[in-house]
C-alpha atoms as a PDB file:
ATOM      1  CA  UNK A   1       0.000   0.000   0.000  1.00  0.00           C
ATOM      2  CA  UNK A   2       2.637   2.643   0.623  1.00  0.00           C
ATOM      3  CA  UNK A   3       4.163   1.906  -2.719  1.00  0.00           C
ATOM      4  CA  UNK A   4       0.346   3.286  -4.186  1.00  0.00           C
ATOM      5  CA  UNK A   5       0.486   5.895  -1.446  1.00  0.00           C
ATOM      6  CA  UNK A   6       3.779   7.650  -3.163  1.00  0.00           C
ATOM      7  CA  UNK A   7       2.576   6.868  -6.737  1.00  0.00           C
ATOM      8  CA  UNK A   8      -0.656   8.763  -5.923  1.00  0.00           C
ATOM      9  CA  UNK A   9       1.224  11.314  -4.282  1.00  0.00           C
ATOM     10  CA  UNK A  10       3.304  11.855  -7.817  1.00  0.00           C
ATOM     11  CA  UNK A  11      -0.198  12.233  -9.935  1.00  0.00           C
ATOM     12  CA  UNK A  12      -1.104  15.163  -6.573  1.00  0.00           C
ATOM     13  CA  UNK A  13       2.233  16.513  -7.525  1.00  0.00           C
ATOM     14  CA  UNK A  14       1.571  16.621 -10.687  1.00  0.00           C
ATOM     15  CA  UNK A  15      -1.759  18.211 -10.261  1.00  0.00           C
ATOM     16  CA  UNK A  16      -1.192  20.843  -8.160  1.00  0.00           C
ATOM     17  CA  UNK A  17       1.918  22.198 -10.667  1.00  0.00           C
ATOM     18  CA  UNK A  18      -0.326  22.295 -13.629  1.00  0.00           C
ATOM     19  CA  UNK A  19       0.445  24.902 -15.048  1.00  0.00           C
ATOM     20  CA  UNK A  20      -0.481  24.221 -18.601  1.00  0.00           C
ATOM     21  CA  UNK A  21      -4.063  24.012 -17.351  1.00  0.00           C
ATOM     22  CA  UNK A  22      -6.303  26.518 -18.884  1.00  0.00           C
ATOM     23  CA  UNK A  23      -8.021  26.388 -15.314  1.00  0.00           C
ATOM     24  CA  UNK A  24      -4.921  26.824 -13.061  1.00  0.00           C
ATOM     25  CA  UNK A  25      -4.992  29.830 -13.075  1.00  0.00           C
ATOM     26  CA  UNK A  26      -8.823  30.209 -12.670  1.00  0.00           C
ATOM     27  CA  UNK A  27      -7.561  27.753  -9.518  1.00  0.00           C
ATOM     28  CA  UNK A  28      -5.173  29.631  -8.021  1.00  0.00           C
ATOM     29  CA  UNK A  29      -7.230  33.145  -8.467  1.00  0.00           C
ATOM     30  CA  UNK A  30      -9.863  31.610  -6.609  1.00  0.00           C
ATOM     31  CA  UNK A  31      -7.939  30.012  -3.757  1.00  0.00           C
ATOM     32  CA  UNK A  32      -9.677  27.140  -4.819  1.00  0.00           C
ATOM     33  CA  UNK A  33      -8.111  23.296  -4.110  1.00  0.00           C
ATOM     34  CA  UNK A  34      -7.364  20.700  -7.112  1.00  0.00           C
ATOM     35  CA  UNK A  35      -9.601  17.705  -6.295  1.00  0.00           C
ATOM     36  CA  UNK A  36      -7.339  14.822  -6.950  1.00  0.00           C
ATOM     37  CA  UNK A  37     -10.278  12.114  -5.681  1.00  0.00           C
ATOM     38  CA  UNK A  38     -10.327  10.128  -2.465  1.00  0.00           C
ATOM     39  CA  UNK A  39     -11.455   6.719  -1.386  1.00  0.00           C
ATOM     40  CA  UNK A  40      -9.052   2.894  -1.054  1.00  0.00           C
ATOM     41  CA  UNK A  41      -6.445   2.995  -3.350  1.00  0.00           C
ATOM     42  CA  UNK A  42      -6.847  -0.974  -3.468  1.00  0.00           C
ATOM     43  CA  UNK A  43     -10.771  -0.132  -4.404  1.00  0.00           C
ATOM     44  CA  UNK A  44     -12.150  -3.038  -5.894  1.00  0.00           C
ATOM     45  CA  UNK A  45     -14.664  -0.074  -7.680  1.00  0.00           C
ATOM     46  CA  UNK A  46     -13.327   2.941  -8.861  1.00  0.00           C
ATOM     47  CA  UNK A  47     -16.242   5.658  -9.767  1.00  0.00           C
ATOM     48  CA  UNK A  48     -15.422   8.592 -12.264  1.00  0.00           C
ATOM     49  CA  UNK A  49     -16.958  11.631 -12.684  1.00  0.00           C
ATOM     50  CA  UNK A  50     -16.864  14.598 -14.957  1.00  0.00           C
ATOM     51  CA  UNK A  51     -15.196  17.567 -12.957  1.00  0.00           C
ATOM     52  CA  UNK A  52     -15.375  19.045  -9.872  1.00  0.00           C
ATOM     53  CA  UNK A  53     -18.129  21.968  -8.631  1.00  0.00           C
ATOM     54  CA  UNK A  54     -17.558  25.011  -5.871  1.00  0.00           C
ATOM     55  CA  UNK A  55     -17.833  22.797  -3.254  1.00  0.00           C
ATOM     56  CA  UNK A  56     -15.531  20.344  -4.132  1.00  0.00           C
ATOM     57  CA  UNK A  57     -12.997  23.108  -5.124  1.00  0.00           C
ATOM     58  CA  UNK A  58     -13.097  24.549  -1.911  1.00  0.00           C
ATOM     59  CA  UNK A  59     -12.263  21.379   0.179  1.00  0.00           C
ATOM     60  CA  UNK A  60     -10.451  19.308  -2.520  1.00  0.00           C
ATOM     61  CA  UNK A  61     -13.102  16.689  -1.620  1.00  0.00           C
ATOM     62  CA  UNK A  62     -14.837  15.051  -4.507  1.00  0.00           C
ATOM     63  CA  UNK A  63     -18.204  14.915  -4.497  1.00  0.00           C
ATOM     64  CA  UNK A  64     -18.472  16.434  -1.032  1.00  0.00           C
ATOM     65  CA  UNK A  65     -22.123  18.860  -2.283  1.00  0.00           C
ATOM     66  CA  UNK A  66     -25.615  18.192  -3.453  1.00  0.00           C
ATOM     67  CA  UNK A  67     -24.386  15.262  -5.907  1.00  0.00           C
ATOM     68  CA  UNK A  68     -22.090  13.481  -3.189  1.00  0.00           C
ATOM     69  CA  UNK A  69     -25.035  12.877  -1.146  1.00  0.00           C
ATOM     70  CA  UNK A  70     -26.590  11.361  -3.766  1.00  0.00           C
ATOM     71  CA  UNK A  71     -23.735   9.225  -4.654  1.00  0.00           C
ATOM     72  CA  UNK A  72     -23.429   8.480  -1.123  1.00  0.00           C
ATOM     73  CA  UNK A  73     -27.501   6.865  -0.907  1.00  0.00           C
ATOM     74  CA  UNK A  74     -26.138   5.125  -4.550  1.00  0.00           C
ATOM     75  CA  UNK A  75     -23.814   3.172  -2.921  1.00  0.00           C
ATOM     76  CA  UNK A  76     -25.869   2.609   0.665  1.00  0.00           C
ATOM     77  CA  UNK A  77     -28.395   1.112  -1.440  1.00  0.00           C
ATOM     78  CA  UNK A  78     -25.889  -1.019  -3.396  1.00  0.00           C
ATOM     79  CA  UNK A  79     -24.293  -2.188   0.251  1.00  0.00           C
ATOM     80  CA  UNK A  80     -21.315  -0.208  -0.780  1.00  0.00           C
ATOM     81  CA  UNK A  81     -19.301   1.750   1.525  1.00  0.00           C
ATOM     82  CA  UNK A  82     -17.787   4.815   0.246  1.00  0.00           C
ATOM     83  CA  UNK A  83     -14.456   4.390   2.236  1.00  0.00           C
ATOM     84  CA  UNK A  84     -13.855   1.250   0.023  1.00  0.00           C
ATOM     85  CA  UNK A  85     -14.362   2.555  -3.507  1.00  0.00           C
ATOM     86  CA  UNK A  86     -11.977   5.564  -5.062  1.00  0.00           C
ATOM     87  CA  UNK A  87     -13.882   8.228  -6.312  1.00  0.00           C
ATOM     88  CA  UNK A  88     -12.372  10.977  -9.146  1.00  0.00           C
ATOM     89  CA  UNK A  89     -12.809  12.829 -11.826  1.00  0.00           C
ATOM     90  CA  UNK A  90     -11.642  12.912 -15.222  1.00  0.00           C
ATOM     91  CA  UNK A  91     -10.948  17.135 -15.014  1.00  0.00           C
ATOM     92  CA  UNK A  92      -9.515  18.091 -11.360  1.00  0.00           C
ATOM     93  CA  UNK A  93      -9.969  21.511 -11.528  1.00  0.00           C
ATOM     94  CA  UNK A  94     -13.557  23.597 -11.370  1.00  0.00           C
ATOM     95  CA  UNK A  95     -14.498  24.735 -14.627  1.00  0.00           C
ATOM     96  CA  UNK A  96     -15.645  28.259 -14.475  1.00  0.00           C
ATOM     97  CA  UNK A  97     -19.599  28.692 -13.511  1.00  0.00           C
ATOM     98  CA  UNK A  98     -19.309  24.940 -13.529  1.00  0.00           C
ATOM     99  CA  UNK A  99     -19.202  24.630 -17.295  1.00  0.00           C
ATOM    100  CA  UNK A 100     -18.848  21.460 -19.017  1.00  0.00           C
ATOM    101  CA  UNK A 101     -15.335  20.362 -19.185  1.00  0.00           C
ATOM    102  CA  UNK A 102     -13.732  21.201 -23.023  1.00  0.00           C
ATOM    103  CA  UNK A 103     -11.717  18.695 -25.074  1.00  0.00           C
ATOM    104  CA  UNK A 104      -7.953  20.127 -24.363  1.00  0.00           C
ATOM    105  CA  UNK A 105      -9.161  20.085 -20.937  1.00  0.00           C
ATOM    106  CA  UNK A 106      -9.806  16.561 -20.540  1.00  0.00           C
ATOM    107  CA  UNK A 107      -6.863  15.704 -22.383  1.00  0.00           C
ATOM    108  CA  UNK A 108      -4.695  17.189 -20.094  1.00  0.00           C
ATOM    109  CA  UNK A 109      -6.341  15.994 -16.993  1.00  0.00           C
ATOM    110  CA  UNK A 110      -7.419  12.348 -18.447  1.00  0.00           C
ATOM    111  CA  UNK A 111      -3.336  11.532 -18.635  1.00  0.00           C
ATOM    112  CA  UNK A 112      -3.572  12.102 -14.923  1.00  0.00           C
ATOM    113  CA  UNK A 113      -6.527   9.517 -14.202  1.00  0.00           C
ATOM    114  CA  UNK A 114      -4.988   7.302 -16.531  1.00  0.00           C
ATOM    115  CA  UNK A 115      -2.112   7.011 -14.017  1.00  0.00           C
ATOM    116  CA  UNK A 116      -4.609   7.084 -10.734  1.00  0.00           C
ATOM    117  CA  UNK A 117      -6.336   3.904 -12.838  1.00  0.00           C
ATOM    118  CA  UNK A 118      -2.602   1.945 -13.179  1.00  0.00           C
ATOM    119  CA  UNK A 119      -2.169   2.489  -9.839  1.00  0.00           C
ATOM    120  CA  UNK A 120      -5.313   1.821  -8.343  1.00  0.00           C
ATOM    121  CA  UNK A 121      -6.111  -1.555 -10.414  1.00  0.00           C
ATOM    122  CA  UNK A 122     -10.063  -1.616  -9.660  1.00  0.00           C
ATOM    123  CA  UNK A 123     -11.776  -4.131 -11.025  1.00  0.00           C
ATOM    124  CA  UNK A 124     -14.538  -1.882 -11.786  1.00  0.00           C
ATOM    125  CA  UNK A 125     -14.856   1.485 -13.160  1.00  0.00           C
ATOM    126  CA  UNK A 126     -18.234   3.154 -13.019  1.00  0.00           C
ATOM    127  CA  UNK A 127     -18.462   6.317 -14.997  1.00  0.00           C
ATOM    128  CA  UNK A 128     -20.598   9.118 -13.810  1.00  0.00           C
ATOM    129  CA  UNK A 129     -22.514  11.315 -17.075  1.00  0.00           C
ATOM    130  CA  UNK A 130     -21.526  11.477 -20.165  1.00  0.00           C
ATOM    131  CA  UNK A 131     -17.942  12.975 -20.398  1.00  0.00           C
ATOM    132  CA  UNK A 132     -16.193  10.177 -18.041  1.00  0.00           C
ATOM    133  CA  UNK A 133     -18.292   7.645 -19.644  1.00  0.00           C
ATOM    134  CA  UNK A 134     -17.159   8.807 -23.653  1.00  0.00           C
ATOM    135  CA  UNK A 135     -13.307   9.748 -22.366  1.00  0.00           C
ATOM    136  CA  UNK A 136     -12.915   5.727 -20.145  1.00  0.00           C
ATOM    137  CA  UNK A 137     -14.547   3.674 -23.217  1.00  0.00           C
ATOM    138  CA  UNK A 138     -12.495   5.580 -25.965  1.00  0.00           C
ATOM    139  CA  UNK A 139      -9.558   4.668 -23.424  1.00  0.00           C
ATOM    140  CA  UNK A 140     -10.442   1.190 -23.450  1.00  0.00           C
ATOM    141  CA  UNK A 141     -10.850   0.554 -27.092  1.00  0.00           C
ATOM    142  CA  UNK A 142     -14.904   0.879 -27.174  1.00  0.00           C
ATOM    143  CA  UNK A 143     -15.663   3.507 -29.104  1.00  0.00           C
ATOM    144  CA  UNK A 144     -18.252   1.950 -31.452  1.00  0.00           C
ATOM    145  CA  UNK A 145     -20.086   0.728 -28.822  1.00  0.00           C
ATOM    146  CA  UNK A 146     -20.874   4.047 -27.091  1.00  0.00           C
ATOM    147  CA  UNK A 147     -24.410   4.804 -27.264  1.00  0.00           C
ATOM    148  CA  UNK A 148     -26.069   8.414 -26.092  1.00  0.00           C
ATOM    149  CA  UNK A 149     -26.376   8.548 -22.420  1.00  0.00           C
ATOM    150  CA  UNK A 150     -29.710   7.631 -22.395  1.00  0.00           C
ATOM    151  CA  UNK A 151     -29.213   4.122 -23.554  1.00  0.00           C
ATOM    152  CA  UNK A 152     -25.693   3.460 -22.505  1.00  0.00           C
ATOM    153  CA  UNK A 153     -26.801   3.484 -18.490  1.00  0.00           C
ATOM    154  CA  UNK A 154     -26.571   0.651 -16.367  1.00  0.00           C
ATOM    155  CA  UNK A 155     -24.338  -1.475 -19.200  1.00  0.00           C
ATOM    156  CA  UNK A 156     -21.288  -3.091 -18.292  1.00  0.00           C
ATOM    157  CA  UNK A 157     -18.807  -3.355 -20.787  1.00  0.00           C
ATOM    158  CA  UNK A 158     -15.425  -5.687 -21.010  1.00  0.00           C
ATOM    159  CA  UNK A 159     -12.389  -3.865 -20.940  1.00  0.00           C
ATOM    160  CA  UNK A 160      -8.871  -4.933 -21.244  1.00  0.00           C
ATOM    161  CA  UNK A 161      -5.870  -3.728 -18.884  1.00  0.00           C
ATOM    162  CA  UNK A 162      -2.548  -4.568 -18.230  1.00  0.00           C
ATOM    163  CA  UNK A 163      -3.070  -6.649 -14.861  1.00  0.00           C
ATOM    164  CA  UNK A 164      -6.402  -8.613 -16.755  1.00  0.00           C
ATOM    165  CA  UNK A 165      -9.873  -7.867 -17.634  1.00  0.00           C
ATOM    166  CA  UNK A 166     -12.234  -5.093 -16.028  1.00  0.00           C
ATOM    167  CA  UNK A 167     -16.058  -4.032 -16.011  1.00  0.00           C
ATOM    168  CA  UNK A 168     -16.503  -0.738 -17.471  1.00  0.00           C
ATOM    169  CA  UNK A 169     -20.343   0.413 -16.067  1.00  0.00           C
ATOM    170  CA  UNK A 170     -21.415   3.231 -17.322  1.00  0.00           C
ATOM    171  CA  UNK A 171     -23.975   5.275 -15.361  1.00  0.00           C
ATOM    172  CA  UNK A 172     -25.757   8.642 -14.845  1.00  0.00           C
ATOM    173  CA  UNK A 173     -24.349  11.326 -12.893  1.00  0.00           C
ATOM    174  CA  UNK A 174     -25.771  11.530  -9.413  1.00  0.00           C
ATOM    175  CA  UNK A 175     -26.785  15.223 -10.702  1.00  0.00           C
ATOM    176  CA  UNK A 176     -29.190  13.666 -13.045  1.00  0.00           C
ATOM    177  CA  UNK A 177     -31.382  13.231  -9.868  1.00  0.00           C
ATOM    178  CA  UNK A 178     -31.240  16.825  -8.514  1.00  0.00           C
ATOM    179  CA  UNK A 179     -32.518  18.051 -11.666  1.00  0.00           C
ATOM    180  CA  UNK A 180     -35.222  15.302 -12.130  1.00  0.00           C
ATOM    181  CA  UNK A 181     -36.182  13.364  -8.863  1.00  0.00           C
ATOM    182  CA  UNK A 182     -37.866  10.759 -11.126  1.00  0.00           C
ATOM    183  CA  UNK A 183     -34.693   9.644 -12.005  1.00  0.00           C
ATOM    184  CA  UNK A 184     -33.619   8.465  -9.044  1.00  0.00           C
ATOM    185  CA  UNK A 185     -35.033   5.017  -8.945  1.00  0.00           C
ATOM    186  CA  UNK A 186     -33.587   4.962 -12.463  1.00  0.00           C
ATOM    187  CA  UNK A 187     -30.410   5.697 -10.566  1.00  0.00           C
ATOM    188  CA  UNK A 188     -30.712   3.338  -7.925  1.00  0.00           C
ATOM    189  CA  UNK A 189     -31.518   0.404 -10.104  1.00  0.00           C
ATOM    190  CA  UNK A 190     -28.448   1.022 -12.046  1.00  0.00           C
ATOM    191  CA  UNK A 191     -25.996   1.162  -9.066  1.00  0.00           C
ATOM    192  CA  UNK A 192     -26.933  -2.372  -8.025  1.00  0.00           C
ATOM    193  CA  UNK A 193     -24.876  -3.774 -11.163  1.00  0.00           C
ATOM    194  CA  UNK A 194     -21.869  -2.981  -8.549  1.00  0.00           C
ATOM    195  CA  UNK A 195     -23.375  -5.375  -6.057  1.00  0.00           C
ATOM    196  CA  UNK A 196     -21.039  -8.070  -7.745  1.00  0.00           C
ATOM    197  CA  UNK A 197     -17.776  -6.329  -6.774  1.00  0.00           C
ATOM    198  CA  UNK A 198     -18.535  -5.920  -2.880  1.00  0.00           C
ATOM    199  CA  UNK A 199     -16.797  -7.647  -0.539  1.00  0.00           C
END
């Protein structure tokens, strides 16, 4: 574990001098903290979202507002504790007026999850909305099969990494929910494809 510990603390390194970041500087004017992600870093499940919001950018804490709490009844309801997943982003930085993330953006930060996946090793990523879900099965070789949001939620996909085959999930954001409470059963149902990797 304290071999991961270091390597994690590299990709933090990393982070925090990133310079060539169109939102450092947005970052630094702001006072605001790179979210690197938190969680096991031997996480059986590894969850990624789209980019942090205000709240997360002023504790460094992902998914610490309105969407973490739904993430956080997600996983309850899935018997999943969020202490033994990892949870990230693909873009670690707050877009301004929470924006969606743009393509140089996610190219600079997604070399920096890439590394966070090596040394993590989950045996499950579940991507939250549609940016993670596009940028993790482009990374994995599944291009042609990615569907609209809409239809892709709640798959599981086969992946192929260099310590063996993974489950790529993709899901909704948790946000999904805030905007339309009728989603959330949708949600929930989705979540319980996890179940499989508790434990």
């Amino acid at each position: 574990m304290s071999e991961k510990t270091d390597q994690m603390k590299k990709v933090e390194v990393d982070l925090i001098g990133l310079k060539k970041s169109p939102l450092y500087k947005y970052r630094t004017e702001n006072k605001y903290f790179p979210v690197i992600g938190e969680g096991c870093l031997n996480a059986k499940i590894m969850f990624v979202g789209e980019a942090p919001g205000r709240n997360e950018a002023k504790t460094g804490k992902p998914f610490c507002g309105a969407a973490g709490k739904i993430l956080n009844e997600l996983l309850a309801s899935a018997g999943i504790k969020r202490p033994d997943v990892y949870i990230t982003n693909i873009v670690k930085d707050r877009p301004q007026e929470n924006r969606d993330p743009t393509v140089e953006e996610i190219k600079i930060y997604g070399t920096l999850l890439d590394k966070q996946i090596e040394i993590i090793k989950p045996k499950a990523i579940a991507t939250l909305g549609r940016y993670a879900m596009v940028y993790v099965m482009e990374k994995f070789g599944l291009k042609s099969e990615i569907p609209p949001i809409g239809q892709a939620h709640g798959k599981a996909h086969d992946a192929k990494m260099s310590y063996g085959y993974i489950k790529i999930i993709t899901l909704y954001h948790p946000c999904a929910a805030i905007y339309n409470r009728k989603k959330l059963p949708i949600l929930t149902e989705d979540m319980q494809i996890l179940r499989k990797f508790v434990g």
